[in-house]
C-alpha atoms as a PDB file:
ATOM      1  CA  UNK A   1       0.000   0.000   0.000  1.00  0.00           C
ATOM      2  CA  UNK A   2       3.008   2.388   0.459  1.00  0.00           C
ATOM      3  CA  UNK A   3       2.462   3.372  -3.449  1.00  0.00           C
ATOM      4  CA  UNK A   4       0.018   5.754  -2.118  1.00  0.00           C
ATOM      5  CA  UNK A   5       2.254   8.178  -0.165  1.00  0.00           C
ATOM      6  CA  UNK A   6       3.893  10.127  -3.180  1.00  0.00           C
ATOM      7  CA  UNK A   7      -0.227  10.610  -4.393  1.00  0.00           C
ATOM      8  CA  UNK A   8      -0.998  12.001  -0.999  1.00  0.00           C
ATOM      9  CA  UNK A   9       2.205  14.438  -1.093  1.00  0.00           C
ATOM     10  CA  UNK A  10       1.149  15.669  -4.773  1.00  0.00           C
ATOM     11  CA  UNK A  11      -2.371  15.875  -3.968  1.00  0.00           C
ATOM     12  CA  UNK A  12      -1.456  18.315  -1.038  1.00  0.00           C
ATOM     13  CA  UNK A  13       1.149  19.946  -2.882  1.00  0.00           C
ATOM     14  CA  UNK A  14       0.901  23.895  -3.121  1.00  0.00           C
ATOM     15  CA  UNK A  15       2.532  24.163  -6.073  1.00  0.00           C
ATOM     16  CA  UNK A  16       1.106  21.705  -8.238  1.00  0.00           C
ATOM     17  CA  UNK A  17      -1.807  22.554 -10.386  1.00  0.00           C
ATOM     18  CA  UNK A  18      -5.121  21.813  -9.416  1.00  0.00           C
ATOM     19  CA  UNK A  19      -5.453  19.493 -12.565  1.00  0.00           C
ATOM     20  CA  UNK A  20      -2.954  18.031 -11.369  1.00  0.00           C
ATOM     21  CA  UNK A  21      -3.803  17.814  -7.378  1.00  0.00           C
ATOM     22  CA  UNK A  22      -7.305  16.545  -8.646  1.00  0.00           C
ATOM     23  CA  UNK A  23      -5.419  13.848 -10.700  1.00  0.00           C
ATOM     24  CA  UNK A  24      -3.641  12.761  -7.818  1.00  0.00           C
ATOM     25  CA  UNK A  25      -6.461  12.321  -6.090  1.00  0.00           C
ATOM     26  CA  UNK A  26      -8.445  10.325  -8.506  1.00  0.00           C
ATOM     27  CA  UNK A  27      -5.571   7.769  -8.903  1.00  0.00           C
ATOM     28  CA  UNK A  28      -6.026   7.533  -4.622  1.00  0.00           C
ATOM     29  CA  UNK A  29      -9.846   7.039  -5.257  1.00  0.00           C
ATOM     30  CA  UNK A  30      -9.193   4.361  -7.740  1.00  0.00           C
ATOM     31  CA  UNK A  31      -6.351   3.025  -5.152  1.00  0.00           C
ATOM     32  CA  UNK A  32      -8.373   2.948  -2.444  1.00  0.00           C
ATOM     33  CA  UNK A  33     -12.132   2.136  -3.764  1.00  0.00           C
ATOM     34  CA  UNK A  34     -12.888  -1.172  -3.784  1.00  0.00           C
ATOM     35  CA  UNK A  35     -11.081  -1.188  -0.284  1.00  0.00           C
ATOM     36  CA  UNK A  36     -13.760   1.936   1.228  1.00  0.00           C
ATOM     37  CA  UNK A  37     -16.378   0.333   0.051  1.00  0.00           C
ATOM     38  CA  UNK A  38     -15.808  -3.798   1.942  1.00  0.00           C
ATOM     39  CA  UNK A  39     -15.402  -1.946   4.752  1.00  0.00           C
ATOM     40  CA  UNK A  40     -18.466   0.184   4.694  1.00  0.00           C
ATOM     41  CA  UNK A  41     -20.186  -2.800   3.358  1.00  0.00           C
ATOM     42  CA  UNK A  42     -19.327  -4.413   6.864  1.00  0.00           C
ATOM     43  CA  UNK A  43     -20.500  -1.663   8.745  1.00  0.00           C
ATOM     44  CA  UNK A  44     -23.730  -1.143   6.841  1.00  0.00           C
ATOM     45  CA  UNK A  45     -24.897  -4.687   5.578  1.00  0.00           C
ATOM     46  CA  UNK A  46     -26.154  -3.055   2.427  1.00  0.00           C
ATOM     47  CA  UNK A  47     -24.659  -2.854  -1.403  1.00  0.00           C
ATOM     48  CA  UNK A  48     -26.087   0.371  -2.132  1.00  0.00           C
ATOM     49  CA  UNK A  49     -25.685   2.277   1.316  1.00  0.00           C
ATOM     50  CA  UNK A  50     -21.374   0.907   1.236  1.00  0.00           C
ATOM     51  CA  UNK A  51     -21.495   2.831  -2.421  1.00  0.00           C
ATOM     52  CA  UNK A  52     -23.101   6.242  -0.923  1.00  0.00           C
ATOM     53  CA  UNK A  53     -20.710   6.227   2.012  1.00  0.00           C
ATOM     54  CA  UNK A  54     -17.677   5.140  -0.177  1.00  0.00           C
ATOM     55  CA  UNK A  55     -18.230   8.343  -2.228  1.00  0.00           C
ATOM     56  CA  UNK A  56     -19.347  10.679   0.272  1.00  0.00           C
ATOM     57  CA  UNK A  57     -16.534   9.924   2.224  1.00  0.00           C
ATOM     58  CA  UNK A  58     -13.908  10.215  -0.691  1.00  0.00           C
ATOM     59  CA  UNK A  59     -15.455  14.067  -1.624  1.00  0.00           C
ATOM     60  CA  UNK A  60     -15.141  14.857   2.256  1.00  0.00           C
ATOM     61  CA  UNK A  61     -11.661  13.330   2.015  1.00  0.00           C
ATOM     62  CA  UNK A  62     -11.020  15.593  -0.613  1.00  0.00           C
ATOM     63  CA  UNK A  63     -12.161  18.485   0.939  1.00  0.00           C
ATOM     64  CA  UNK A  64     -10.428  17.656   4.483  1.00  0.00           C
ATOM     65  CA  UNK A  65      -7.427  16.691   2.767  1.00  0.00           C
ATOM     66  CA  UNK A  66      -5.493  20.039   4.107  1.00  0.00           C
ATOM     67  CA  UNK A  67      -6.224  18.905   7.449  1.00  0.00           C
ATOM     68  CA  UNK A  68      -3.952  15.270   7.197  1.00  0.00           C
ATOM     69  CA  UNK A  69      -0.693  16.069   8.691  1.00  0.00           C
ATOM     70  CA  UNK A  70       1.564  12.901   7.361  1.00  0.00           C
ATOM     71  CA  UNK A  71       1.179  11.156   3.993  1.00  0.00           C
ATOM     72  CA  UNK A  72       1.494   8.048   5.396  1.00  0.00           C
ATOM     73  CA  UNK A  73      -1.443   8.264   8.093  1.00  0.00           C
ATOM     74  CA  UNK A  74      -3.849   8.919   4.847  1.00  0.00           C
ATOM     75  CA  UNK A  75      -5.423   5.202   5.425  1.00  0.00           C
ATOM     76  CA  UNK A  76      -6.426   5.109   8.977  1.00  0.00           C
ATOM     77  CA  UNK A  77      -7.527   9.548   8.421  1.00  0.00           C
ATOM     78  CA  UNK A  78      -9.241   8.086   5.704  1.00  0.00           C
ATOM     79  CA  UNK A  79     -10.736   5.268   7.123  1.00  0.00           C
ATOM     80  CA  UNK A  80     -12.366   7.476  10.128  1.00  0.00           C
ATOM     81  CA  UNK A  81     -13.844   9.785   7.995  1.00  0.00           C
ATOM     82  CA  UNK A  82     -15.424   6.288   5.843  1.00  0.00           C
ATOM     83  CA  UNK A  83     -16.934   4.941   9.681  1.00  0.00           C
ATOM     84  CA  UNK A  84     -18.591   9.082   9.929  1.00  0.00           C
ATOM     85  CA  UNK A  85     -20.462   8.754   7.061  1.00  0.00           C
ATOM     86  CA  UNK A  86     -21.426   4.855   7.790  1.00  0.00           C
ATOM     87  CA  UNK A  87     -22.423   6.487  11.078  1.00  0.00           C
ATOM     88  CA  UNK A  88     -24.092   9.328   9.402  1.00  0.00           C
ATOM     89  CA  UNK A  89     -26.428   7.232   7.194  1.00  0.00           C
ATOM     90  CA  UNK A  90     -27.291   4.524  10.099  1.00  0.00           C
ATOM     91  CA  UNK A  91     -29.137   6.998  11.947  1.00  0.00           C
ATOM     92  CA  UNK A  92     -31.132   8.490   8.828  1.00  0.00           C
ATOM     93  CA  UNK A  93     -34.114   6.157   7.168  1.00  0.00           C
ATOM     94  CA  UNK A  94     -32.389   2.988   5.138  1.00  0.00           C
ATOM     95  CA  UNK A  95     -33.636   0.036   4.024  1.00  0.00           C
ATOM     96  CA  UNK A  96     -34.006  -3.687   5.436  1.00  0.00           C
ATOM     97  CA  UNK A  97     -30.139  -4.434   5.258  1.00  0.00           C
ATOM     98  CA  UNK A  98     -29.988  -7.284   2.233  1.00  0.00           C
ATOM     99  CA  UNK A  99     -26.173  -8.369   2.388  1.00  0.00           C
ATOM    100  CA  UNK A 100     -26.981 -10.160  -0.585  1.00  0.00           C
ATOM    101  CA  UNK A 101     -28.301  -8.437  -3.943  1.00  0.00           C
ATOM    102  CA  UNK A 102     -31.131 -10.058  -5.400  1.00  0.00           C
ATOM    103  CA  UNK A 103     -30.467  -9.390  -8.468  1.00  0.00           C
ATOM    104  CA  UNK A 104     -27.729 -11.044  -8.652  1.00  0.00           C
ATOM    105  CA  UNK A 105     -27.980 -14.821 -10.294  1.00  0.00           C
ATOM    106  CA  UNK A 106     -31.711 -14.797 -10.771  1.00  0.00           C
ATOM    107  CA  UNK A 107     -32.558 -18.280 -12.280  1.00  0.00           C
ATOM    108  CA  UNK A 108     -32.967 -18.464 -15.716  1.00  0.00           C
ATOM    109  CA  UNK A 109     -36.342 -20.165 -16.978  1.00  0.00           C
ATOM    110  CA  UNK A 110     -33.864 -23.789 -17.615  1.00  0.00           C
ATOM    111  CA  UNK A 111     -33.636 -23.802 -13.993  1.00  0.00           C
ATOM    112  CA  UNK A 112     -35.708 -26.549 -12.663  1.00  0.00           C
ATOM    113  CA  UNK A 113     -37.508 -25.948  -9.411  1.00  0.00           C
ATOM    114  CA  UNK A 114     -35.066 -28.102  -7.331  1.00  0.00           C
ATOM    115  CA  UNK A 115     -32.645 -26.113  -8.150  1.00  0.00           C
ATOM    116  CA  UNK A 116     -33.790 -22.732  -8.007  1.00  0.00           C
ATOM    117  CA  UNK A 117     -35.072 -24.157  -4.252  1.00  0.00           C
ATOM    118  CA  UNK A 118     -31.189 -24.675  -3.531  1.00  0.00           C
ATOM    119  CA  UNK A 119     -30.169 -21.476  -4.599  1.00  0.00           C
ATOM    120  CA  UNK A 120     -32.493 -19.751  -2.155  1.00  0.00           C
ATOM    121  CA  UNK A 121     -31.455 -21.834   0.650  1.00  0.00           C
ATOM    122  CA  UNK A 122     -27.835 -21.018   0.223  1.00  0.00           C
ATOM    123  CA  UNK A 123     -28.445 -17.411  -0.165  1.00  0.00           C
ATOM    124  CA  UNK A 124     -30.561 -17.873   3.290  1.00  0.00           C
ATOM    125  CA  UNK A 125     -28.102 -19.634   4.922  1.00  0.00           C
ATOM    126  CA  UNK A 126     -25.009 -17.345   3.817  1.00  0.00           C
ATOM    127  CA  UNK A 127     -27.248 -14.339   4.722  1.00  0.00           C
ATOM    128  CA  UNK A 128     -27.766 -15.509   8.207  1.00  0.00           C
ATOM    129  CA  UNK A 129     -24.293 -16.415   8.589  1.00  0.00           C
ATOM    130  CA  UNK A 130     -22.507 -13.433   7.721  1.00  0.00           C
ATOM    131  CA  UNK A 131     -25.407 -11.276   9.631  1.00  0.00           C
ATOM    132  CA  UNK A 132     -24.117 -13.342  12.835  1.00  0.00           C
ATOM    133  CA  UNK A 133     -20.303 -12.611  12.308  1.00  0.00           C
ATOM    134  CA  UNK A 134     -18.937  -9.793  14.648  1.00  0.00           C
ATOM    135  CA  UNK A 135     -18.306  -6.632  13.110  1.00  0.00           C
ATOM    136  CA  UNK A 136     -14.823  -7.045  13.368  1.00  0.00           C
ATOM    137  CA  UNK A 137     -15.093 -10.292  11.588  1.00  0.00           C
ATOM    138  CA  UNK A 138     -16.989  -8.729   8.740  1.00  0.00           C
ATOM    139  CA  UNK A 139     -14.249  -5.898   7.944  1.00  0.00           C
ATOM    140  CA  UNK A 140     -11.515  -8.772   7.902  1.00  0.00           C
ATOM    141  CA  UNK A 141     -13.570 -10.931   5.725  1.00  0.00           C
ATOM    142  CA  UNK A 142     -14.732  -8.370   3.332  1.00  0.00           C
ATOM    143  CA  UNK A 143     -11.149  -6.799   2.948  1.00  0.00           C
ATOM    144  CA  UNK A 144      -9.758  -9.971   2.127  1.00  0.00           C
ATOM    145  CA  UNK A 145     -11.684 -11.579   0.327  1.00  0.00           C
ATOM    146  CA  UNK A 146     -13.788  -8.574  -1.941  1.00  0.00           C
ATOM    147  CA  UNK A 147     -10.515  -7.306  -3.379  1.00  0.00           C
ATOM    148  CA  UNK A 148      -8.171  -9.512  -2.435  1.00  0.00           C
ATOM    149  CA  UNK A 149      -6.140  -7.285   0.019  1.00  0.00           C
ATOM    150  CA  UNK A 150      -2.959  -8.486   2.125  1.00  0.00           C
ATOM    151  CA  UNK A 151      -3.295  -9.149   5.603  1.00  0.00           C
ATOM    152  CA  UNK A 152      -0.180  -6.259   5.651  1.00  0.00           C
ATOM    153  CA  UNK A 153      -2.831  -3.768   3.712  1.00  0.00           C
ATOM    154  CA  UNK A 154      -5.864  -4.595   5.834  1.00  0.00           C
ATOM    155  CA  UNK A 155      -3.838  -3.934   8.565  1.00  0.00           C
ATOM    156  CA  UNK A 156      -2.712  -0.494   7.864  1.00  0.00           C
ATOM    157  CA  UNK A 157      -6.306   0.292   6.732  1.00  0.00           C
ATOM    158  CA  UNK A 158      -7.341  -0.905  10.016  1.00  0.00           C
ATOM    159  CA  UNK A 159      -4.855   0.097  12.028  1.00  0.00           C
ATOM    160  CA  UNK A 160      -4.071  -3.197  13.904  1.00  0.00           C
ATOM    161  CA  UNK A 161      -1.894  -6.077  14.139  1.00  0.00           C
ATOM    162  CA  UNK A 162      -1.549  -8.262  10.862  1.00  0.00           C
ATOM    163  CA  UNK A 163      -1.635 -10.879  14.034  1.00  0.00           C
ATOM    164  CA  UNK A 164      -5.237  -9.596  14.748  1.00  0.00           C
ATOM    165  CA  UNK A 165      -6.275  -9.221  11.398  1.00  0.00           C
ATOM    166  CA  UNK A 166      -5.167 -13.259  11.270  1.00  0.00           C
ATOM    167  CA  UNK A 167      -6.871 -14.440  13.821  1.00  0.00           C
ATOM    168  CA  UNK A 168     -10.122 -12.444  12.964  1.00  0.00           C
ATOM    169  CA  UNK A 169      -9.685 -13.806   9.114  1.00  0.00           C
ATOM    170  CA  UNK A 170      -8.945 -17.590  11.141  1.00  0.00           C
ATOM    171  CA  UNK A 171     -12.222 -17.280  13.357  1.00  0.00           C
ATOM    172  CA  UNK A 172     -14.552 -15.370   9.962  1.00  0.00           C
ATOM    173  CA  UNK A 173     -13.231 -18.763   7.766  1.00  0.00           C
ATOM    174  CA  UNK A 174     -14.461 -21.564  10.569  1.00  0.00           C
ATOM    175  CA  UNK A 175     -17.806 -19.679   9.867  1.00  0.00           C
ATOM    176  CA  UNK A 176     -17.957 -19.226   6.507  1.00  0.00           C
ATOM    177  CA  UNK A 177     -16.978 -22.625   4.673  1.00  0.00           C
ATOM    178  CA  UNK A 178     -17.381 -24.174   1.273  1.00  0.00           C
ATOM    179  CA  UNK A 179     -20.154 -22.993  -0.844  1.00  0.00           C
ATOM    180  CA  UNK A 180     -20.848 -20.299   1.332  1.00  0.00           C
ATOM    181  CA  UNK A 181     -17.744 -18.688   1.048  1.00  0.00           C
ATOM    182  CA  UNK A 182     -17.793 -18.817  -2.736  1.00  0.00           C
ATOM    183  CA  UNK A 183     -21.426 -17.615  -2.591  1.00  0.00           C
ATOM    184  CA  UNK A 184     -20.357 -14.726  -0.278  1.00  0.00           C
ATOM    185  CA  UNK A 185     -16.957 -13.832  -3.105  1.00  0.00           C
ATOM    186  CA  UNK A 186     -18.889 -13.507  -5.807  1.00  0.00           C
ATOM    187  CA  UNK A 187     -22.023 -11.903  -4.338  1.00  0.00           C
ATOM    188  CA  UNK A 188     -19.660  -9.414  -3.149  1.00  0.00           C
ATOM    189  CA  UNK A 189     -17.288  -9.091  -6.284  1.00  0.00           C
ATOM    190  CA  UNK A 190     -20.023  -8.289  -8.665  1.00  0.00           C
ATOM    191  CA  UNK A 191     -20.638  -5.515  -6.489  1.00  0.00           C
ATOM    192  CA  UNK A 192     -17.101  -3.794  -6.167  1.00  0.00           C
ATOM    193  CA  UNK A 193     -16.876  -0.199  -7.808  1.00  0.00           C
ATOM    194  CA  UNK A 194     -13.319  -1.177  -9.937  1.00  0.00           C
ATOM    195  CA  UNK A 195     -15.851  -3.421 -12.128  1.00  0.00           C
ATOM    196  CA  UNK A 196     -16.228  -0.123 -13.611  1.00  0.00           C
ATOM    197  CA  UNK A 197     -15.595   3.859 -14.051  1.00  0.00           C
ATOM    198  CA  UNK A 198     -19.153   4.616 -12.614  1.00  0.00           C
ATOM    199  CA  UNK A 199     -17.858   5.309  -9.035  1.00  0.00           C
ATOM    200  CA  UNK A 200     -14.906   7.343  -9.935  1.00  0.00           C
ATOM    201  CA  UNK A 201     -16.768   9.887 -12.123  1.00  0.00           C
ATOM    202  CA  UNK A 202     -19.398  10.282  -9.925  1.00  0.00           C
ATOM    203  CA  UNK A 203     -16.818  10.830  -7.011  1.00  0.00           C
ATOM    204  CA  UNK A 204     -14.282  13.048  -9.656  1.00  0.00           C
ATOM    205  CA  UNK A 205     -18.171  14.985 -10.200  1.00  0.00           C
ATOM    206  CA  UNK A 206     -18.605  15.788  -6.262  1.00  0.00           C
ATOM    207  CA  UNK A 207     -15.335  16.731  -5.896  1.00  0.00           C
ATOM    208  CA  UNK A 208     -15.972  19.316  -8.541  1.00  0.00           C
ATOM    209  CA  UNK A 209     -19.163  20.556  -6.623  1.00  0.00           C
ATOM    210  CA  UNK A 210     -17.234  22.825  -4.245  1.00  0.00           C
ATOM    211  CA  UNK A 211     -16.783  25.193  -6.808  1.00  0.00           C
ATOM    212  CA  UNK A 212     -20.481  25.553  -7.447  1.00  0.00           C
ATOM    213  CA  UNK A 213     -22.891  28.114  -6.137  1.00  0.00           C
ATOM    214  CA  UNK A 214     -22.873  31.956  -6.429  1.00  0.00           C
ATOM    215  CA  UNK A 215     -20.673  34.217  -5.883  1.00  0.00           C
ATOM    216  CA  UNK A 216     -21.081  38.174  -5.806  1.00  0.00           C
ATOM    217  CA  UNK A 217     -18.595  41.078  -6.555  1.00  0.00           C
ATOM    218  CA  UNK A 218     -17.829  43.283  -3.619  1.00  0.00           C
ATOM    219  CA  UNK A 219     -17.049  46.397  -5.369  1.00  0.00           C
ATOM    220  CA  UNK A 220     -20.913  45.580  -7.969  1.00  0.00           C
ATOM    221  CA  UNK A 221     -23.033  43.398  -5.984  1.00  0.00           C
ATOM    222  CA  UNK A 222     -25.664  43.451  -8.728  1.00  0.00           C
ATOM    223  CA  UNK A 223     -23.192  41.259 -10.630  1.00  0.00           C
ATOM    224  CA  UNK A 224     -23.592  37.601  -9.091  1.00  0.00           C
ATOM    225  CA  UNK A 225     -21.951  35.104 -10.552  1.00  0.00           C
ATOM    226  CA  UNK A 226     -23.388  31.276 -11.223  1.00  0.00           C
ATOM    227  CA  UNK A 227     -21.039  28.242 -11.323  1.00  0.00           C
ATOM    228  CA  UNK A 228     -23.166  24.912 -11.515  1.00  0.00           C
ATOM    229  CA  UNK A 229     -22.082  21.703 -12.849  1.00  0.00           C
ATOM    230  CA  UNK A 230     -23.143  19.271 -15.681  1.00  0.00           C
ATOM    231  CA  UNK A 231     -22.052  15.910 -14.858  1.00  0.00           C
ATOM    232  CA  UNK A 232     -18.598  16.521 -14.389  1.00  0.00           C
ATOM    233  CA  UNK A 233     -18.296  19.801 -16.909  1.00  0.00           C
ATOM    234  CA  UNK A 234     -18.142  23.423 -14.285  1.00  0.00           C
ATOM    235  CA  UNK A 235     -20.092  26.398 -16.234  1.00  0.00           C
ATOM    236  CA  UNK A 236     -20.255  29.505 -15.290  1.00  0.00           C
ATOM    237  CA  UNK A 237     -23.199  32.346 -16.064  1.00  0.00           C
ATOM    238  CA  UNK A 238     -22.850  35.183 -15.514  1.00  0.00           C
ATOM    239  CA  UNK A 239     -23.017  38.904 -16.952  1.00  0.00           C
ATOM    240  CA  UNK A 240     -24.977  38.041 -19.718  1.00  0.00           C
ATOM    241  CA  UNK A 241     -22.067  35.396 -20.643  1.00  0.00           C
ATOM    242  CA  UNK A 242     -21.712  31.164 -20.166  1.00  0.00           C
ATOM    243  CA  UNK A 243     -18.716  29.921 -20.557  1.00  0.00           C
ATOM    244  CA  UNK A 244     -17.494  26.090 -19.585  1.00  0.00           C
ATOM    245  CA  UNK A 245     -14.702  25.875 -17.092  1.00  0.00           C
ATOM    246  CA  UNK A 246     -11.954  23.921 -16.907  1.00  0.00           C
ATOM    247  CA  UNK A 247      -8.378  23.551 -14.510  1.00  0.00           C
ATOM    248  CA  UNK A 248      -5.510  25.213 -16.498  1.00  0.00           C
ATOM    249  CA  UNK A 249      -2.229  23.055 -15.674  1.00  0.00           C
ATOM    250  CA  UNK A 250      -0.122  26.217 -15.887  1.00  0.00           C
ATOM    251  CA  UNK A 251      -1.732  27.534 -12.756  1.00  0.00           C
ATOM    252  CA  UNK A 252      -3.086  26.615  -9.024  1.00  0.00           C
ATOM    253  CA  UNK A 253      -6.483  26.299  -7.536  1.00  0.00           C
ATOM    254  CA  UNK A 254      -7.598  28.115 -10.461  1.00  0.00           C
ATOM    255  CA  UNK A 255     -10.176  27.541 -13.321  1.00  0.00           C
ATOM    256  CA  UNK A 256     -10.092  29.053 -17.113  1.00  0.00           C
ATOM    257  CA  UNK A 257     -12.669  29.700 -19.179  1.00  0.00           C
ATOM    258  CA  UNK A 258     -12.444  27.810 -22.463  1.00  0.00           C
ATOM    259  CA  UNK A 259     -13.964  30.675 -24.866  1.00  0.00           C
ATOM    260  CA  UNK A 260     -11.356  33.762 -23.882  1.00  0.00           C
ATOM    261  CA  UNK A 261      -8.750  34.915 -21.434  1.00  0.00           C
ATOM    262  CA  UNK A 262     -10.738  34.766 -17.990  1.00  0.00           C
ATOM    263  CA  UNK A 263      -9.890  32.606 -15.174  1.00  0.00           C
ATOM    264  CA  UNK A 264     -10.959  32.495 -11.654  1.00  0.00           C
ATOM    265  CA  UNK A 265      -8.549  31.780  -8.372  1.00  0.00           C
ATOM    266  CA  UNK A 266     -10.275  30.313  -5.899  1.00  0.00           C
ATOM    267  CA  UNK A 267      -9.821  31.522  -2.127  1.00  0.00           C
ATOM    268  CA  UNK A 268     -10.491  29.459   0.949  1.00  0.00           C
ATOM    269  CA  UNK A 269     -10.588  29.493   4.393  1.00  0.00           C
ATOM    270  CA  UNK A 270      -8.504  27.521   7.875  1.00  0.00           C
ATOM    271  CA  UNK A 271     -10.665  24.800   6.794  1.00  0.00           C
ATOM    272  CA  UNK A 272     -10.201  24.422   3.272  1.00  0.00           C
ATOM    273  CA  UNK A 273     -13.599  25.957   2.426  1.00  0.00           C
ATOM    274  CA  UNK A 274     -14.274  28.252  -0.507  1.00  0.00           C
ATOM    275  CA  UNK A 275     -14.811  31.735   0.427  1.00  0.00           C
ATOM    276  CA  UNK A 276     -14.372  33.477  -2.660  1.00  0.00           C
ATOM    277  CA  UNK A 277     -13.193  34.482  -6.412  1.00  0.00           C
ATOM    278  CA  UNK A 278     -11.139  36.543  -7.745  1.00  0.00           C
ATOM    279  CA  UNK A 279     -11.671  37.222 -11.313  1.00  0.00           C
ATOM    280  CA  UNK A 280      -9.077  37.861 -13.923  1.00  0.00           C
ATOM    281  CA  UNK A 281      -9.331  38.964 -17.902  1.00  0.00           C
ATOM    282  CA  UNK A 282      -5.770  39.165 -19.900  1.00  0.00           C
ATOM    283  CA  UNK A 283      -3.690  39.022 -16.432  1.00  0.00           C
ATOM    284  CA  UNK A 284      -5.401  41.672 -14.793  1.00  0.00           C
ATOM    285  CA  UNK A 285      -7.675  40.832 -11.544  1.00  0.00           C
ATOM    286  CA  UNK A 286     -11.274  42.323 -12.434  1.00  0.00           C
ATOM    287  CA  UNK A 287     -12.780  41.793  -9.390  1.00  0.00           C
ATOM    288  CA  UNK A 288     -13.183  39.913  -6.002  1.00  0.00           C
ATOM    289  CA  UNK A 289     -16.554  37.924  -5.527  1.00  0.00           C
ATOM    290  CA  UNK A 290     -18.030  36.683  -2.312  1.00  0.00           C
ATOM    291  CA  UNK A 291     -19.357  32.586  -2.502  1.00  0.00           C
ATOM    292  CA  UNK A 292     -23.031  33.738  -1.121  1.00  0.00           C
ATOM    293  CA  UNK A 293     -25.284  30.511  -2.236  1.00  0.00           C
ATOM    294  CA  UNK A 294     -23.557  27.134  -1.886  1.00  0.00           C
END
């Protein structure tokens, strides 16, 4: 896991460009996905709740990222702000936890009754058994075997002893044998976010999100400018203009407009938070814009 550290140090670099901060980060989300998400899956018990937190957790990440110290502490930092947002959407309305998806390896009309009777049973059986596995257990388990982690990596994630981590993975195997286990693999494998680039643009989109909202010039306050996003395309509105927005990789924390010479810097506060713009045409600042709307 140590391949992460020099993607930490650029995405906290001040003097890289923000294209290439945000690239940074992306290649940590794409390092560190599949990973967030078994271990939110073992908190929450539910396919589509691990996904929210996963992502909600790497755009607060992203935001928070000022705050992390040392490079190498990013996976247990990391991994606290994942167990907030598991913690956040426990207490709001969710679903009956399903741990397995039913959608997955629905019986195709050859099927014969007999066999589509089995099928249910062992999805039964491997639902009860993994519902009955300590918490603890269910990290272990997950980590190892959804993505195929080290003991080593699922012990930095977790932050203890590749002796615990053992002997958690030992006691999770006596429960889970045979056809359960595979049952439990591929349930969970179907579901990982590397099966495709759905997660990551959604996440790359919500990162993008803290630049949007309006913003209104100090000096003409009846000039507020509107940044919203398309997918994961900024535009801005504003004076009569739109123009689409994009991260210049000559400068930092800064976004150019595609159609002539204006870019905005971005200002934020002690916590990383966007306060304002400052707007610039052909070098020259025009302007400095309160973020008023969020």
């Amino acid at each position: 896991m140590d391949e992460f550290h020099d993607l930490v140090i650029k995405a906290l670099d001040p003097s890289a460009t923000l294209a290439e901060r945000h690239q940074a980060f992306e290649h940590l989300v794409l390092r560190f996905q599949d990973m967030a998400f078994a271990y939110a899956y073992a908190v929450l018990g539910d396919f589509h709740l691990a996904e929210d937190a996963a992502q909600e957790a790497f755009i607060a990440a992203w935001r928070k990222l000022h705050q992390l110290r040392k490079a190498e502490a990013f996976p247990g930092w990391f991994k606290q702000i994942l167990l907030n947002s598991c913690y956040r959407l426990q207490r709001g309305k969710r679903p009956q936890t399903t741990w397995l998806d039913p959608e997955i390896a629905v019986p195709s009309d050859k099927d014969n009754p007999q066999a589509r009777l089995e099928r249910r049973e062992l999805k039964t059986a491997v639902f009860s058994a993994i519902e009955r596995l300590p918490k603890n257990e269910r990290m272990v388990v997950a980590l190892f075997y959804l993505n195929e982690k080290s003991q080593r990596d699922i012990s930095s994630f977790l932050e203890v002893p590749m002796t615990t981590v053992a002997k958690r993975l030992y006691s999770a195997r006596t429960r889970l044998r045979g056809k359960m286990m595979d049952r439990f693999k591929n349930d969970m494998a179907s579901n990982l976010p590397s099966r495709d680039k759905t997660f990551a643009e959604r996440v790359r989109a919500g990162i993008y999100d803290e630049y949007v909202g309006q913003y209104q010039f100090e000096l003409r306050p009846e000039l507020v400018v509107s940044i919203k996003r398309e997918r994961d395309t900024l535009v801005c509105e504003g004076g009569g203009q739109t123009n689409l927005l994009f991260a210049n990789d000559g400068t930092r924390d800064e976004l150019m407009a595609k159609e002539f010479d204006g870019k905005g810097r971005f200002v934020r506060d002690g916590r990383g938070q966007i306060t304002h713009l400052v707007y610039y045409e052909f070098g020259t600042e025009k302007g400095i814009a309160k973020k008023i709307i969020c």
